[in-house]
Structures are given as structure tokens and as C-alpha cells.
PDB file of N, CA and C in Angstrom:
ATOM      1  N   UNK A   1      -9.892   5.640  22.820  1.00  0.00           N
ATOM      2  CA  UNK A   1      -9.827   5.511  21.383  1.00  0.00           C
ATOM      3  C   UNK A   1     -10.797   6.520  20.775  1.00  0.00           C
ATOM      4  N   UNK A   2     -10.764   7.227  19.543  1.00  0.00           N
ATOM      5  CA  UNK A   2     -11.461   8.645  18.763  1.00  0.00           C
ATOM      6  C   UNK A   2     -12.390   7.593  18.246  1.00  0.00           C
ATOM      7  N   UNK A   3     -13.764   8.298  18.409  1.00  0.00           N
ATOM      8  CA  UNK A   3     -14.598   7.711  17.950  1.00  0.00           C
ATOM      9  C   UNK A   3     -14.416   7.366  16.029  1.00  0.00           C
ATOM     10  N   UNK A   4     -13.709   8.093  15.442  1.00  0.00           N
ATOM     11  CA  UNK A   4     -13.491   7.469  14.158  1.00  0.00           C
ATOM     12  C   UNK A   4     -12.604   5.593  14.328  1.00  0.00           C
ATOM     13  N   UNK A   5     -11.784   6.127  14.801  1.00  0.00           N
ATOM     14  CA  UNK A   5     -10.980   4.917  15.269  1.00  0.00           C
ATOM     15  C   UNK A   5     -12.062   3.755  15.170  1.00  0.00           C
ATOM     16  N   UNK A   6     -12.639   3.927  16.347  1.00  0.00           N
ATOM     17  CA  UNK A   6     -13.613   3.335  17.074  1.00  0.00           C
ATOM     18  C   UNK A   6     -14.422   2.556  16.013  1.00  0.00           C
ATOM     19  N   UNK A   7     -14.657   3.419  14.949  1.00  0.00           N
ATOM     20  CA  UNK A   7     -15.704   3.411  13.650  1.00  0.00           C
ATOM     21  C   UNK A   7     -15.259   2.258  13.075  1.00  0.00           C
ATOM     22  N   UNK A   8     -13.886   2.960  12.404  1.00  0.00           N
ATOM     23  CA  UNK A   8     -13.094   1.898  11.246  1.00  0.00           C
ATOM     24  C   UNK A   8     -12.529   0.699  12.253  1.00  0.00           C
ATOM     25  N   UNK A   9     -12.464   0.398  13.565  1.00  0.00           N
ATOM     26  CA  UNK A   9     -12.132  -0.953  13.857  1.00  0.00           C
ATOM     27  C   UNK A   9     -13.123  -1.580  14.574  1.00  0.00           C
ATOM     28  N   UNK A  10     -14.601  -1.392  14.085  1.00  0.00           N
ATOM     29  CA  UNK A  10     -15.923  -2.132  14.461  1.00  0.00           C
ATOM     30  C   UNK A  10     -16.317  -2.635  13.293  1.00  0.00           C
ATOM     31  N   UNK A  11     -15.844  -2.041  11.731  1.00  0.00           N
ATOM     32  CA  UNK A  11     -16.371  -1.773  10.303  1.00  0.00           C
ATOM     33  C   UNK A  11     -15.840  -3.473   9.992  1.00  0.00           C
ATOM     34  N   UNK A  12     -16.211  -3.840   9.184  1.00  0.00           N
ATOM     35  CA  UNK A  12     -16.190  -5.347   8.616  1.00  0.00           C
ATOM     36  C   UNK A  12     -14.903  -4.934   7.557  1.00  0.00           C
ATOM     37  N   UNK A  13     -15.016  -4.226   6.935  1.00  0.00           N
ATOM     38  CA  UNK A  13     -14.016  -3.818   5.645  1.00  0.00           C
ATOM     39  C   UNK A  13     -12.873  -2.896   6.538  1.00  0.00           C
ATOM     40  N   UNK A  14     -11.531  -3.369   6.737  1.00  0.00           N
ATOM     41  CA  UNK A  14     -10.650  -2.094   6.987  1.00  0.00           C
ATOM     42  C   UNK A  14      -9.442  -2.486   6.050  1.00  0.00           C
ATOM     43  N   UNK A  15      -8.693  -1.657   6.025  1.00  0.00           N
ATOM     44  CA  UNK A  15      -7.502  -1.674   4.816  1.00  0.00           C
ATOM     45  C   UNK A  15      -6.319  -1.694   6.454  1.00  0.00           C
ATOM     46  N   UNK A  16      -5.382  -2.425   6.155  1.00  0.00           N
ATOM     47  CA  UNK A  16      -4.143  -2.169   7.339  1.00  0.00           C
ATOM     48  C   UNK A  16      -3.051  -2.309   6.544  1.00  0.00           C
ATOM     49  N   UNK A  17      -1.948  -1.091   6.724  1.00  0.00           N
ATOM     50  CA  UNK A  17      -0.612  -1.558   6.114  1.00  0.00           C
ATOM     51  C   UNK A  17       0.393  -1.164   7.342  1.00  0.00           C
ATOM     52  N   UNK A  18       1.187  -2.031   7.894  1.00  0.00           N
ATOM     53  CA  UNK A  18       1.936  -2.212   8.828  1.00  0.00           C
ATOM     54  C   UNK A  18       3.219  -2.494   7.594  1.00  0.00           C
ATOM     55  N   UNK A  19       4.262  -1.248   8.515  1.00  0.00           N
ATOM     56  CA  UNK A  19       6.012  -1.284   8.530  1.00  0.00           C
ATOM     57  C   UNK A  19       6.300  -1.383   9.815  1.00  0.00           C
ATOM     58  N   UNK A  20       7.432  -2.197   9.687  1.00  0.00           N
ATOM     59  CA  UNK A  20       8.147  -2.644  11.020  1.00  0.00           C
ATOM     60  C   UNK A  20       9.557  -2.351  10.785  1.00  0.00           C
ATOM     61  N   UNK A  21      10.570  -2.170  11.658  1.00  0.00           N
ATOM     62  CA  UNK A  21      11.917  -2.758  11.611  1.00  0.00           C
ATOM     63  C   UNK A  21      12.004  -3.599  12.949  1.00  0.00           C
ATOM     64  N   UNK A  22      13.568  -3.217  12.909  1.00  0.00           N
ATOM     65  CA  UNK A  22      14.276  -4.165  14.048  1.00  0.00           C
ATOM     66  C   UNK A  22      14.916  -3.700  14.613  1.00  0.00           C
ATOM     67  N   UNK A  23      15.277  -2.015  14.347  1.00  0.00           N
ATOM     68  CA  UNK A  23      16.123  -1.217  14.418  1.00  0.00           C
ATOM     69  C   UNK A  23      15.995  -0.675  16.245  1.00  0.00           C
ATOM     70  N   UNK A  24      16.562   0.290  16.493  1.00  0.00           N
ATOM     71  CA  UNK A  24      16.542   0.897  17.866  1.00  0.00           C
ATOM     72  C   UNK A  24      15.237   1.283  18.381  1.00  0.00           C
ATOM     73  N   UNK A  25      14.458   1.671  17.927  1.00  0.00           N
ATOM     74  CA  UNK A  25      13.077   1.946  18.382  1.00  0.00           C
ATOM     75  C   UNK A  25      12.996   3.408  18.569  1.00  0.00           C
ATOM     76  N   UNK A  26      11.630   3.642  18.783  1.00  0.00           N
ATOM     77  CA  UNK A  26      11.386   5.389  19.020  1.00  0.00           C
ATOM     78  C   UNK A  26      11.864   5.038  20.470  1.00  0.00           C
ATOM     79  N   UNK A  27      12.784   6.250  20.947  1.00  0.00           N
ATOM     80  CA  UNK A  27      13.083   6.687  22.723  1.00  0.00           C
ATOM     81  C   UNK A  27      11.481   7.013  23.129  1.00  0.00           C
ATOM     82  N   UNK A  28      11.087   6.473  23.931  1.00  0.00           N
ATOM     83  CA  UNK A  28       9.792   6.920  24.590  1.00  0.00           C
ATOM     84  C   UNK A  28       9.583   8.521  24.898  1.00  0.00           C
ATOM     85  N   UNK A  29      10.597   9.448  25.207  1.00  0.00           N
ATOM     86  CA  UNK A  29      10.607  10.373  25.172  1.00  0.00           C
ATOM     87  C   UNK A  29      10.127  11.698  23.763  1.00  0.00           C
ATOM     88  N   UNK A  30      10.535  10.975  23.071  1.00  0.00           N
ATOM     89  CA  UNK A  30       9.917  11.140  21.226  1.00  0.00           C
ATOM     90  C   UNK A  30       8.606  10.405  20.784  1.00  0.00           C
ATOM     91  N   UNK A  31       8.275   9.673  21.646  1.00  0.00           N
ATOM     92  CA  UNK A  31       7.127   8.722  20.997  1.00  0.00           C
ATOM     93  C   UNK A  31       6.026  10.363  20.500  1.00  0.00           C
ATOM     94  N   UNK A  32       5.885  11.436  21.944  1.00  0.00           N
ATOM     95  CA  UNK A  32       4.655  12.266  21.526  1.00  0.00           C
ATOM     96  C   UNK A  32       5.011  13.298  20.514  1.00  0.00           C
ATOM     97  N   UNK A  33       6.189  12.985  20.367  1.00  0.00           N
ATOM     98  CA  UNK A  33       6.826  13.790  18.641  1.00  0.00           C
ATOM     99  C   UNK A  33       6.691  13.588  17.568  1.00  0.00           C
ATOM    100  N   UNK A  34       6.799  12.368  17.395  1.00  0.00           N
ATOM    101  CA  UNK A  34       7.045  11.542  15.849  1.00  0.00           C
ATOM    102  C   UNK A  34       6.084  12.531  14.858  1.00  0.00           C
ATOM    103  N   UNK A  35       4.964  12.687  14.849  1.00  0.00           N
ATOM    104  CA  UNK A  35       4.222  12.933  14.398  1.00  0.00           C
ATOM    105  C   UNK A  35       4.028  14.562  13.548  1.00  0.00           C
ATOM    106  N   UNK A  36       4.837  15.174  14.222  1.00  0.00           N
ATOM    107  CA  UNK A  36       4.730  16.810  14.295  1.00  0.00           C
ATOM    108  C   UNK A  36       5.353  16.749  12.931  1.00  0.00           C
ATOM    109  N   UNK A  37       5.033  17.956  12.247  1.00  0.00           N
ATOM    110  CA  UNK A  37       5.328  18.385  11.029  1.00  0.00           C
ATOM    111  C   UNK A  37       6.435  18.298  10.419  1.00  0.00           C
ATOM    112  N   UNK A  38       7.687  18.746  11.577  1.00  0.00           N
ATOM    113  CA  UNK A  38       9.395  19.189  11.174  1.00  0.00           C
ATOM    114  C   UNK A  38       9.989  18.613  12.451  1.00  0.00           C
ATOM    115  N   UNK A  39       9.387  17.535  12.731  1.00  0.00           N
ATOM    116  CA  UNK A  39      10.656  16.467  14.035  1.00  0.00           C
ATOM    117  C   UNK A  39      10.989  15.873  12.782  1.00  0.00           C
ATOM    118  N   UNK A  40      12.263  16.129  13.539  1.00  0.00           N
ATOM    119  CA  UNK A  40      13.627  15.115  12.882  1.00  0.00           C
ATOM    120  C   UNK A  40      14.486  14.645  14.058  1.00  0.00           C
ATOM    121  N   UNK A  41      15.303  13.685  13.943  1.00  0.00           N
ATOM    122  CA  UNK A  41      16.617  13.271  14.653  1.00  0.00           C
ATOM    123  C   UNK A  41      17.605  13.581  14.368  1.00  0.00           C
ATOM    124  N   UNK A  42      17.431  13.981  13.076  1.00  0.00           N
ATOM    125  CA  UNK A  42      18.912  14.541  12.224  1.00  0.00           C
ATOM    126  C   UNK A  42      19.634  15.512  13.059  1.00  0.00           C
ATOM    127  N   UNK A  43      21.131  16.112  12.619  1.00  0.00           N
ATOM    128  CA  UNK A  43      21.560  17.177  12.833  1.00  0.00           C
ATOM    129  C   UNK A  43      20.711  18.336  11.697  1.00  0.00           C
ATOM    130  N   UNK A  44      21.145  19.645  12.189  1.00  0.00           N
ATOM    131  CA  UNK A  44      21.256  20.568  11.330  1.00  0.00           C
ATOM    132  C   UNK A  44      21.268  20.396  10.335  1.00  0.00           C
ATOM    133  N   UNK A  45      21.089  20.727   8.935  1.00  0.00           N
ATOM    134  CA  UNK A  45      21.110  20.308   7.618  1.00  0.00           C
ATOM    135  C   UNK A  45      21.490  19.108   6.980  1.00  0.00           C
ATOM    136  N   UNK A  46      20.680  17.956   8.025  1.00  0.00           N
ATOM    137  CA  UNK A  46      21.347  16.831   7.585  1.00  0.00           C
ATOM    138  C   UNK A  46      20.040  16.082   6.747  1.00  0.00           C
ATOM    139  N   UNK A  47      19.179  16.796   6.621  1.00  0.00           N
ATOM    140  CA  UNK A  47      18.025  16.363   6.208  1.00  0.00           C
ATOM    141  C   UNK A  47      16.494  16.769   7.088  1.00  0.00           C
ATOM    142  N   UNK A  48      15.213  16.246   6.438  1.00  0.00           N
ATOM    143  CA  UNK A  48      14.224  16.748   6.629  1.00  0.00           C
ATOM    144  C   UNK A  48      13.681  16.036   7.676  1.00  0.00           C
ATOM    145  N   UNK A  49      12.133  16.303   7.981  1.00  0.00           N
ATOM    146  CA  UNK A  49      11.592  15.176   8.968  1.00  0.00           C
ATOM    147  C   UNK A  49      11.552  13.730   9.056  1.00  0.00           C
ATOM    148  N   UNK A  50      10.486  13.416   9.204  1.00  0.00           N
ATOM    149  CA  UNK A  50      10.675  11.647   9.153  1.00  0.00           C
ATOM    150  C   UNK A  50       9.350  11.489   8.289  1.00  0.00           C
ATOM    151  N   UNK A  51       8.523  12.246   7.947  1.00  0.00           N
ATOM    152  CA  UNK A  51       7.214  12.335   6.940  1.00  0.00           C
ATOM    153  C   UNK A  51       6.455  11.360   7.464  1.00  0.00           C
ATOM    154  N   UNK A  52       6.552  11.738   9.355  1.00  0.00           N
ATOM    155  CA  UNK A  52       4.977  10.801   9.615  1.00  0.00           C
ATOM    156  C   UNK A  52       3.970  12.106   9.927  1.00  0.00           C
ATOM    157  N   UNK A  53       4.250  12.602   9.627  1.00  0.00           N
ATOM    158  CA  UNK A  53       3.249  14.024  10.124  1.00  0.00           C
ATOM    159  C   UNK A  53       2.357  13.940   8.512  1.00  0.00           C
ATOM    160  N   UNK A  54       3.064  13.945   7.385  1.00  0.00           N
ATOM    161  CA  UNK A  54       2.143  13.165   6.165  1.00  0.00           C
ATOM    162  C   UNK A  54       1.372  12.233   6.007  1.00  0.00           C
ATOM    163  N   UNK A  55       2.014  11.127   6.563  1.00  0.00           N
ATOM    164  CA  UNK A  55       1.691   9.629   6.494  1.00  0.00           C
ATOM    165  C   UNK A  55      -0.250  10.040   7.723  1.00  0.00           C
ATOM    166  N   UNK A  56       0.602  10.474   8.622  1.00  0.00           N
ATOM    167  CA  UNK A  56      -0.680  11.018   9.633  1.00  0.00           C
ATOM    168  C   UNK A  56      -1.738  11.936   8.832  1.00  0.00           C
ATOM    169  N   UNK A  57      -1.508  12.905   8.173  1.00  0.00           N
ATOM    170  CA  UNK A  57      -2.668  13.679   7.931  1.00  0.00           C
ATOM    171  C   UNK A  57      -3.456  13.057   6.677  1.00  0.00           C
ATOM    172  N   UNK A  58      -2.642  12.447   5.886  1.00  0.00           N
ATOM    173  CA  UNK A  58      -3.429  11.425   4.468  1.00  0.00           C
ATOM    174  C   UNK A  58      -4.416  10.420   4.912  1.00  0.00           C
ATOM    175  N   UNK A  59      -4.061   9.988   6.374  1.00  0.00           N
ATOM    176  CA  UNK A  59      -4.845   8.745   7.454  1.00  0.00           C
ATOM    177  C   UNK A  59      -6.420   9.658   7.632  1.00  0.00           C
ATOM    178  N   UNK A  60      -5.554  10.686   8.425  1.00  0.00           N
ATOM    179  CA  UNK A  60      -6.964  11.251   8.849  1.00  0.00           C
ATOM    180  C   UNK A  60      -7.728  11.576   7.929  1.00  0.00           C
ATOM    181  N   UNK A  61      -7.373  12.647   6.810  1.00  0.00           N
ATOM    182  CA  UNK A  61      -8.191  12.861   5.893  1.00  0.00           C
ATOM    183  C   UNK A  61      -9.261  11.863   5.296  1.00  0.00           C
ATOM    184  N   UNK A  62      -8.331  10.544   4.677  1.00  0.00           N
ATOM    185  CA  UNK A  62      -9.442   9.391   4.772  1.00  0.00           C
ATOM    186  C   UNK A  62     -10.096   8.473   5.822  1.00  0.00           C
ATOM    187  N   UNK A  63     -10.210   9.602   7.043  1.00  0.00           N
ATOM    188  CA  UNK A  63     -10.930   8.849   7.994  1.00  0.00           C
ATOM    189  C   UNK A  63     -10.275   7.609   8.685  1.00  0.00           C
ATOM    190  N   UNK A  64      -9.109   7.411   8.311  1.00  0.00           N
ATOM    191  CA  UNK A  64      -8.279   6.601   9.003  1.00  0.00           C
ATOM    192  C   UNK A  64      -7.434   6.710  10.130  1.00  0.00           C
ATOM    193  N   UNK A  65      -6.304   6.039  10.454  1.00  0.00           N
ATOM    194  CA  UNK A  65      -5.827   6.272  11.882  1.00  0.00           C
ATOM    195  C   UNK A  65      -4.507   5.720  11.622  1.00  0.00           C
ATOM    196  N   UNK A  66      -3.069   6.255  12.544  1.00  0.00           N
ATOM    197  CA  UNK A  66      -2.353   5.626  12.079  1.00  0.00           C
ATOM    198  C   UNK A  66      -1.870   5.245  13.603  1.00  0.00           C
ATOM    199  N   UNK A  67      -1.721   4.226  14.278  1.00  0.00           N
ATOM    200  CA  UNK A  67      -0.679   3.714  15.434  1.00  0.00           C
ATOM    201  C   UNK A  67       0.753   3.392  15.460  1.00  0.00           C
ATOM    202  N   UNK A  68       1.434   3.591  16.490  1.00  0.00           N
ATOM    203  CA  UNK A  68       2.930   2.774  16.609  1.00  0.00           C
ATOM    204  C   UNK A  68       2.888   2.108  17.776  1.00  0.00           C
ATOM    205  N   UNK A  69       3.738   1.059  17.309  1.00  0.00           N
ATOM    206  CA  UNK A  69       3.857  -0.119  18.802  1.00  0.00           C
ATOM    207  C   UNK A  69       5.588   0.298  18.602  1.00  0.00           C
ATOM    208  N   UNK A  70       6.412   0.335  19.717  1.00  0.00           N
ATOM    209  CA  UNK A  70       7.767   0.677  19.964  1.00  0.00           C
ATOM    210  C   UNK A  70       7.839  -0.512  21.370  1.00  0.00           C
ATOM    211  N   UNK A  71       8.853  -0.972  21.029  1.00  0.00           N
ATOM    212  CA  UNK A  71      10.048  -1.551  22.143  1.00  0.00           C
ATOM    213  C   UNK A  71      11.500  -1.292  22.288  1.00  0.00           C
ATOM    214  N   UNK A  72      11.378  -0.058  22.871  1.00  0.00           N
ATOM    215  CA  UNK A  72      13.065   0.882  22.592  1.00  0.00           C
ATOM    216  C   UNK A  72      14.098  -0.769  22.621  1.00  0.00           C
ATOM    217  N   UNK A  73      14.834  -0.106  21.892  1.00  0.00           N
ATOM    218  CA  UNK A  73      16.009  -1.386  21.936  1.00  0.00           C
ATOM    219  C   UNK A  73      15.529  -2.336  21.253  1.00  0.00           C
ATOM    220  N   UNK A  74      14.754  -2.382  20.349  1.00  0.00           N
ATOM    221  CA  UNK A  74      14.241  -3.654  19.583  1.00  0.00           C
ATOM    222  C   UNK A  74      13.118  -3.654  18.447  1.00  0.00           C
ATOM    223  N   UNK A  75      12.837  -2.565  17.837  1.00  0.00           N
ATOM    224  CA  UNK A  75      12.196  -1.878  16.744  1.00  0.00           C
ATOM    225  C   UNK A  75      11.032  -1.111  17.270  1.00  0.00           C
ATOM    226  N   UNK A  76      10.261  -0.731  15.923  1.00  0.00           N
ATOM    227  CA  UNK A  76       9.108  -0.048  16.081  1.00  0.00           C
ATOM    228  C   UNK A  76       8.581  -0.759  15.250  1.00  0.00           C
ATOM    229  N   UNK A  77       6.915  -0.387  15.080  1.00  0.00           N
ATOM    230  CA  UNK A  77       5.337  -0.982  14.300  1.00  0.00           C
ATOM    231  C   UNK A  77       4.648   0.053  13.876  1.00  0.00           C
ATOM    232  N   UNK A  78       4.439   0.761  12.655  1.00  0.00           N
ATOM    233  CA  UNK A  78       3.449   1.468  12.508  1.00  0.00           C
ATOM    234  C   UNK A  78       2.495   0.976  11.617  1.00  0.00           C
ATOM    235  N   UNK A  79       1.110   1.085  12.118  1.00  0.00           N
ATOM    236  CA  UNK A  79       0.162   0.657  11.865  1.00  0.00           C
ATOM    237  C   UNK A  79      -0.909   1.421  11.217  1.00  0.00           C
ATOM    238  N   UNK A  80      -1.560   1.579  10.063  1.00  0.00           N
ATOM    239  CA  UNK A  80      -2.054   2.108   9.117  1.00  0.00           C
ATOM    240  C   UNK A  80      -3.457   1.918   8.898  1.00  0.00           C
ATOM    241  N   UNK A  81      -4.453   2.656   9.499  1.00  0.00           N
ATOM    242  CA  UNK A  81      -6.066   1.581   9.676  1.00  0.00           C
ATOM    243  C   UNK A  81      -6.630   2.879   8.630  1.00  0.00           C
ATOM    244  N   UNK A  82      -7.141   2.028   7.403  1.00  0.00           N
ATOM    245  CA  UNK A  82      -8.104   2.771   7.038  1.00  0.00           C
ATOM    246  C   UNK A  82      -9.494   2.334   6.396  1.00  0.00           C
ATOM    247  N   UNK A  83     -10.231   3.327   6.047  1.00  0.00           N
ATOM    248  CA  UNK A  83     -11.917   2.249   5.681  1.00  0.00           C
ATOM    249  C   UNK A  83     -11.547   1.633   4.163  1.00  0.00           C
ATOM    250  N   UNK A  84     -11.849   0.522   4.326  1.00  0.00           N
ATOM    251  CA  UNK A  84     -11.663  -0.445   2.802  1.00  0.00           C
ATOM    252  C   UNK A  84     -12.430   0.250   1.552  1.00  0.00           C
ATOM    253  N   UNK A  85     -12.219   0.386   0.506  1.00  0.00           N
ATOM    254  CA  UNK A  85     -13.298   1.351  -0.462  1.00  0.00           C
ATOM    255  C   UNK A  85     -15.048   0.482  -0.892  1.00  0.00           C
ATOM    256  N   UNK A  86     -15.465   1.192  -0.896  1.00  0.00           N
ATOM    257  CA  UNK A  86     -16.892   0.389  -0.861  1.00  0.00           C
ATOM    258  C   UNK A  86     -17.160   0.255  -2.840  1.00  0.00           C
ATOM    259  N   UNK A  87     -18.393   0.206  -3.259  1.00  0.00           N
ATOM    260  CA  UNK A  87     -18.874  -0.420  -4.581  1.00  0.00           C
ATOM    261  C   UNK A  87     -18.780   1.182  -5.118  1.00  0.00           C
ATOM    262  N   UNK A  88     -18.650   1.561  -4.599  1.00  0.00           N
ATOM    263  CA  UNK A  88     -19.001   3.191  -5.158  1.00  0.00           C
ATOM    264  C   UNK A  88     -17.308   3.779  -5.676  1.00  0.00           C
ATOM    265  N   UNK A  89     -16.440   3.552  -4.727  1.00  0.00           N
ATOM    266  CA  UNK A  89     -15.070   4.117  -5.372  1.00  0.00           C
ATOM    267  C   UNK A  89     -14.480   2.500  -6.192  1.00  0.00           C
ATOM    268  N   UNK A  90     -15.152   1.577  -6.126  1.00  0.00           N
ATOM    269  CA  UNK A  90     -14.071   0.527  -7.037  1.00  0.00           C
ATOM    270  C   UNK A  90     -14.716   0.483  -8.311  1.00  0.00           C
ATOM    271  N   UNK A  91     -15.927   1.184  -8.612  1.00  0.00           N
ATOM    272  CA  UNK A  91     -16.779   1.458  -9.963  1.00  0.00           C
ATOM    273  C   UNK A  91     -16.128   2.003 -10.597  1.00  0.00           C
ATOM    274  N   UNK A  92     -15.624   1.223 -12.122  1.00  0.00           N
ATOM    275  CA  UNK A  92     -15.323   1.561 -13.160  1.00  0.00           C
ATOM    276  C   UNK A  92     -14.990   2.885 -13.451  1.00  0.00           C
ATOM    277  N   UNK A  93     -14.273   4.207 -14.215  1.00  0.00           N
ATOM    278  CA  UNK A  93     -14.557   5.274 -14.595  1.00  0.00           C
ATOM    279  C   UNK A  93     -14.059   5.555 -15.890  1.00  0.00           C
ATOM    280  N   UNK A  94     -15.335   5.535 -16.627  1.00  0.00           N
ATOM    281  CA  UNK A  94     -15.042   6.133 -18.069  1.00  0.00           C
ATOM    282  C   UNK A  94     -13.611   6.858 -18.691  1.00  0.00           C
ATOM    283  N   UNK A  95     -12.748   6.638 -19.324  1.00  0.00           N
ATOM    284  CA  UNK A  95     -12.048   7.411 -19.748  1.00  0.00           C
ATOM    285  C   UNK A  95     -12.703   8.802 -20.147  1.00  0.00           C
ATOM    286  N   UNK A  96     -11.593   9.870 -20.053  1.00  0.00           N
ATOM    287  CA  UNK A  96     -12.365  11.162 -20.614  1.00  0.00           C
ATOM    288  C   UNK A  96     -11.122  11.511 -21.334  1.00  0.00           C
ATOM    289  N   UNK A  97     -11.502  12.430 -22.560  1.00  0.00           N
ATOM    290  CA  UNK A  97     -10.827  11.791 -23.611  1.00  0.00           C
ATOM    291  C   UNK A  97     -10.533  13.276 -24.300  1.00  0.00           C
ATOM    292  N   UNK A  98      -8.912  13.940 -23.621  1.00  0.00           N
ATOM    293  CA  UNK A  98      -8.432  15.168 -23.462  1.00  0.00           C
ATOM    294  C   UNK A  98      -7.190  15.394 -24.727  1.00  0.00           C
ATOM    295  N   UNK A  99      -7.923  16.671 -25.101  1.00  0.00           N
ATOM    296  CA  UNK A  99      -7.026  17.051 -26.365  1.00  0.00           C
ATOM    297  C   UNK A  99      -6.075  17.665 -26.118  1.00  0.00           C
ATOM    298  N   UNK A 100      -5.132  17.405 -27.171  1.00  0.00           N
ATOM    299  CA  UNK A 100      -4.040  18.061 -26.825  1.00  0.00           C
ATOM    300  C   UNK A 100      -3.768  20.036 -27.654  1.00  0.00           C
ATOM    301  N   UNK A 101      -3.571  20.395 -26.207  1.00  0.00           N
ATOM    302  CA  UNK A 101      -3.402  21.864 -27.297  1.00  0.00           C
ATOM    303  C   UNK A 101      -2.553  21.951 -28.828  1.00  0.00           C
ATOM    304  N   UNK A 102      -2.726  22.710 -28.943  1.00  0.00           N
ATOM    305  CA  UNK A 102      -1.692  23.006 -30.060  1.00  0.00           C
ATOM    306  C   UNK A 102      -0.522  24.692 -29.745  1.00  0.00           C
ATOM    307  N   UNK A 103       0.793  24.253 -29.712  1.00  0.00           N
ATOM    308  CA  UNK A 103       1.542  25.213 -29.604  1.00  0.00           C
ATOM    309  C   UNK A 103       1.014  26.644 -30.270  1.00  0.00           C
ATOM    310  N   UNK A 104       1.083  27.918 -29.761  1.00  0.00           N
ATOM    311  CA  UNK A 104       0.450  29.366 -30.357  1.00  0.00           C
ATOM    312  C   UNK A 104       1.937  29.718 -31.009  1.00  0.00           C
TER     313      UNK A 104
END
């Protein structure tokens, strides 16, 4: 386990958002894919990735982590660990109080 990991699931405060289906599951063979930027399952222009390569880098950035639990033939679990916000980001913030141009 990455010592961040490690961090946010020793921490008293963690945030978790878990999606599941029921659906076919990742093929174990794709499990070390999912993640990459432009994996898809699709055909050819049938559409884009699967936007866990997003879901992944928004995790890390906030120091978070994201897991999957898979049972081919019987869904997948992705699991969403990140640090809970402390007194400092749930503090109030002043409105700031922006004019509107005027057309030239």
C-alpha cells in the first residue's frame, strides 16, 4: 500500500464514495488498464474512454486513492478514499463582490 494510502486510511476523517454495479465485471486481463488515459472497450469511433484515468488523477491530486474490487461475471466496486476537509477548508468565505464590465 503507497504510503499516502497508508496516511488517509490510518487518518480518523476520510471521505469514501463507492459505485458498484452488477454488470460483467472488469476481465482481469484489463484490470492493469482501466486507468490509462484513452482505454476504452468501445469500437473505433464508438466513443471515448471510461474517464477513470480522471476520476484517478482528481484522487491523487487531493491526496487520495482510488481502488476496484472486480468479480468477473458479477460486477465491479470502485472505491474513492479521500482526506475529509479539516476547519480550515469548511471556513466560511466572504463573498467578493465583482463588477460587471460595461460593453466598449
Amino acid at each position: 500500500m503507497a504510503p499516502a494510502v497508508a496516511e488517509i486510511l490510518a487518518s480518523d476523517e476520510v471521505a469514501l464514495i463507492e459505485v458498484s454495479d452488477t454488470g460483467p465485471g472488469v476481465p482481469t486481463g484489463l484490470l492493469d488498464k482501466i486507468f490509462e488515459p484513452f482505454f476504452t472497450t468501445k469500437a473505433v469511433n464508438e466513443g471515448t474512454g471510461m474517464g477513470l484515468a480522471t476520476v484517478y488523477g482528481i484522487a491523487q491530486q487531493a491526496g487520495g486513492h482510488v481502488s476496484v474490487s472486480n468479480i468477473e461475471g458479477a460486477g465491479a466496486a470502485f472505491r474513492i478514499f479521500l482526506p475529509a476537509a479539516g476547519e480550515a477548508e469548511l471556513a466560511e468565505v466572504q463573498p467578493v463582490e465583482v463588477k460587471a464590465k460595461t460593453p466598449r
